[in-house]
Protein backbone atom coordinates (compact mmCIF):
# COMPACT_ATOMS: atom_id res chain seq x y z
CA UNK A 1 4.59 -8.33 30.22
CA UNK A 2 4.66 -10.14 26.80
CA UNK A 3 8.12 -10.08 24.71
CA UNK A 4 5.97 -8.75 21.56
CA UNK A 5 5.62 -5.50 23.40
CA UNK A 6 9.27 -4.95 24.18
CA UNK A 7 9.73 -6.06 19.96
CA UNK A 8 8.11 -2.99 18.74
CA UNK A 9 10.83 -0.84 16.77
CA UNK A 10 9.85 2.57 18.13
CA UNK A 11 9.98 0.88 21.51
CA UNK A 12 9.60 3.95 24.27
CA UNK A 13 9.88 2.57 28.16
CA UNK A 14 8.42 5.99 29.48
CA UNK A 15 4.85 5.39 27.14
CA UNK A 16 5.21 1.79 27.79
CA UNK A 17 5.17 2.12 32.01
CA UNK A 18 3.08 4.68 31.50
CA UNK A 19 0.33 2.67 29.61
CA UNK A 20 0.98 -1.00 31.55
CA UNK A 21 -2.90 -2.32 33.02
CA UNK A 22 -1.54 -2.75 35.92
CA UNK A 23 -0.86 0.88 37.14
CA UNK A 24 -0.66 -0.34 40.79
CA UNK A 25 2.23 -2.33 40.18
CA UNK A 26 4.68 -1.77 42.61
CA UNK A 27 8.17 -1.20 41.12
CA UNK A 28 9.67 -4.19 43.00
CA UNK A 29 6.88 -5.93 40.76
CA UNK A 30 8.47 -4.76 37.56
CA UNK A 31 12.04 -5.07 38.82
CA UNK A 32 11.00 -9.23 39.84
CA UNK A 33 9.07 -9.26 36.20
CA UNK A 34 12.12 -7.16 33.89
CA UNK A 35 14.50 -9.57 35.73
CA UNK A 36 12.84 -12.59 34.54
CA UNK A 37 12.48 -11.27 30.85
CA UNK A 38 15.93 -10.84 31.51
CA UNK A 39 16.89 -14.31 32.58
CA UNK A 40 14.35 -15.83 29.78
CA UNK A 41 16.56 -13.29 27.05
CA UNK A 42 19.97 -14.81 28.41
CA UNK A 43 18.82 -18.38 28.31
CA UNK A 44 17.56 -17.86 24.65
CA UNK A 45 20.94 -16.12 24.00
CA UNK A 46 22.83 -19.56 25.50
CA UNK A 47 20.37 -21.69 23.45
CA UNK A 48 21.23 -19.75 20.18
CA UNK A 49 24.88 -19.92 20.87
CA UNK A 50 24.85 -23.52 21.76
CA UNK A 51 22.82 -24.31 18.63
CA UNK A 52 25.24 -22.33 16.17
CA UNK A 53 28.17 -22.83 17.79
CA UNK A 54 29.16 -26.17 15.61
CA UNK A 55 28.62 -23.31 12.42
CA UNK A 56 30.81 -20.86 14.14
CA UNK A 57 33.39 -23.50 14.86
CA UNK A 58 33.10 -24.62 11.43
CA UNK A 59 33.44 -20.78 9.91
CA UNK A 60 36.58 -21.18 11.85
CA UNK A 61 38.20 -23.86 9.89
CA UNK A 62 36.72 -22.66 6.69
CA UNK A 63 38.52 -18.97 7.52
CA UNK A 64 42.10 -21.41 8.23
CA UNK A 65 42.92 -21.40 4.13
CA UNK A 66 41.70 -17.54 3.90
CA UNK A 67 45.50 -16.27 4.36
CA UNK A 68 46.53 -18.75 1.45
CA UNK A 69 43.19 -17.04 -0.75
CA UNK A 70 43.82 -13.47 0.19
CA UNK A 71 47.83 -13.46 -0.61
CA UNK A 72 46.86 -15.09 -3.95
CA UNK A 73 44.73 -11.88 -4.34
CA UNK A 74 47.73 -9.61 -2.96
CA UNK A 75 50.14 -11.30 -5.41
CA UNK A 76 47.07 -10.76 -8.29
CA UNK A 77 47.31 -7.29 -7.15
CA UNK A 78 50.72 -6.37 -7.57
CA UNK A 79 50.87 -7.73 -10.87
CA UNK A 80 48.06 -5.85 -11.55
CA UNK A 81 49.95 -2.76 -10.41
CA UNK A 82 53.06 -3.19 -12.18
CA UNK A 83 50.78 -4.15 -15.73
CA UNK A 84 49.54 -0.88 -14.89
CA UNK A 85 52.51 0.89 -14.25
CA UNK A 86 53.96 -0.27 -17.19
CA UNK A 87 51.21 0.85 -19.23
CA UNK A 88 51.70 4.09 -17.92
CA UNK A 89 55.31 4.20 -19.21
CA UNK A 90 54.26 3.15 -22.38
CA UNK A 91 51.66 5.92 -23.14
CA UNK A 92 54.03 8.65 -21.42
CA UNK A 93 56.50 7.39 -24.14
CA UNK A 94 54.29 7.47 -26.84
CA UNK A 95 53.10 10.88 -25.46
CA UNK A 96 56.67 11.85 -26.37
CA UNK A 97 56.95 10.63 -29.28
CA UNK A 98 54.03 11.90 -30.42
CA UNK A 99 54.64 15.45 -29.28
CA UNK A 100 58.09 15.26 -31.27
CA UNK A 101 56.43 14.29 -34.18
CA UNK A 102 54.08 16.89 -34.18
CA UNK A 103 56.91 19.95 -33.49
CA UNK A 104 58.73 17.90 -36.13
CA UNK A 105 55.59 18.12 -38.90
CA UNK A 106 55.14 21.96 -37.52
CA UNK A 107 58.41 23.02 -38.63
CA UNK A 108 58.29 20.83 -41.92
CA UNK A 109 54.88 22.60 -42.51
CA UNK A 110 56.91 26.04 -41.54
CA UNK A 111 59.64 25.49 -44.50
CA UNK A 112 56.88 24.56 -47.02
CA UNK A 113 55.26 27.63 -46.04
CA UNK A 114 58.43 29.36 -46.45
CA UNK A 115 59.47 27.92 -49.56
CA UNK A 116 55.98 28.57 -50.78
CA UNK A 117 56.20 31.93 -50.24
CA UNK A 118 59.90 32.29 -51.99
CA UNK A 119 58.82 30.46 -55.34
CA UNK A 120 56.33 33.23 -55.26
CA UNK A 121 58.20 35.78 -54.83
CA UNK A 122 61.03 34.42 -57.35
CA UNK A 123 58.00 34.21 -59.57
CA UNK A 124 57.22 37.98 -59.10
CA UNK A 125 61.02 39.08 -59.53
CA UNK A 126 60.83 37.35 -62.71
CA UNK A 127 57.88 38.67 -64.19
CA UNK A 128 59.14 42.31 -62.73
CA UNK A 129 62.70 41.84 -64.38
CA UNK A 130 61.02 40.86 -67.40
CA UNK A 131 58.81 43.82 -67.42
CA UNK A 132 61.29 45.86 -66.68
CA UNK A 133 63.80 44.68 -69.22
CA UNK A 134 61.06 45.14 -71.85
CA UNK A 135 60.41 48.80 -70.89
CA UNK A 136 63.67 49.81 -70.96
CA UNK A 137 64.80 48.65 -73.83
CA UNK A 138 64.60 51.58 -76.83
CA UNK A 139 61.66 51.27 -79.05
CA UNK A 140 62.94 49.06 -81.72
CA UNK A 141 65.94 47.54 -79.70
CA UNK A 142 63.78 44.64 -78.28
CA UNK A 143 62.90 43.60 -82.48
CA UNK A 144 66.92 43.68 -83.08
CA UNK A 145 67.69 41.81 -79.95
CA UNK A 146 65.66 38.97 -81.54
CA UNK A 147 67.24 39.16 -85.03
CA UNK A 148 70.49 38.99 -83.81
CA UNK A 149 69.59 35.64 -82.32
CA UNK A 150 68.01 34.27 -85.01
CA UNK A 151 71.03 35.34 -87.35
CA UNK A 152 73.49 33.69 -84.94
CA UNK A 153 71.38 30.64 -85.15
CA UNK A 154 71.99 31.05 -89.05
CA UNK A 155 75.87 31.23 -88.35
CA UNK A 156 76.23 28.54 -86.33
CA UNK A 157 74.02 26.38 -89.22
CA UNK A 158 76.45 27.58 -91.96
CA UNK A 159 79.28 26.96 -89.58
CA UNK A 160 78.53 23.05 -89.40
């Protein structure tokens, strides 16, 4: 039994029994012949260890200053959170703020409105009181209204 046929990646034992040449193999046959593949896999697996083991020792002692790096990163970290945090103060203040300022320019824009609306209305009242001053005065009492002005105006001249 070669080790390429054991590689396969849709390996399937049942198929693989099934189609072996030597169909009058006896099963203590592939017992004595799956426990040396296994011996031969174990004595790889040594050989491998054995010949990466100075690497793995060495990872070790690389990993030794790793608790130094990763509370560097930690301490990074919380900075990080509090810059953060603080950020988040800021725009919740400034969210304030702002919405003050806005309620503030609201009722500012109200009392424009407002006096808007009252200069117009003062502007009416005084174009109605005028009209109606007009219309009820008598016919000719509106001309002698104005020459008694302009003959006080002569008074006061003569007076000086």
């Amino acid at each position: 039994m070669p080790r390429s046929d054991f590689l396969v990646p849709d390996f399937d034992p049942a198929a693989y029994l099934s189609a072996l040449p030597h169909r009058h193999q006896t099963l203590e046959d592939l017992r004595s012949d799956l426990r040396d593949r296994s011996s031969t896999i174990s004595s790889e697996l040594v050989e491998l260890v054995n010949s990466n083991y100075t690497a793995f020792l060495s990872l070790g002692s690389e990993l030794k200053g790793g608790d130094e790096k990763v509370q560097d990163v930690k301490v990074a970290l919380l900075g990080f959170r509090r810059a953060v945090e603080e950020v988040k103060v800021k725009v919740a203040k400034r969210r304030d703020e702002t919405r003050e300022l806005n309620d503030e320019l609201r009722h500012v824009r109200l009392d424009i409105e407002q006096g808007r609306k009252m200069l117009e209305i003062d502007d009416r009242l005084s174009a109605l009181e005028e009209r109606l001053s007009v219309d009820s005065l008598p016919a000719g009492a509106g001309q002698k209204e104005l020459d008694w002005d302009s003959s006080d105006e002569e008074e006061d001249d003569g007076a000086v």
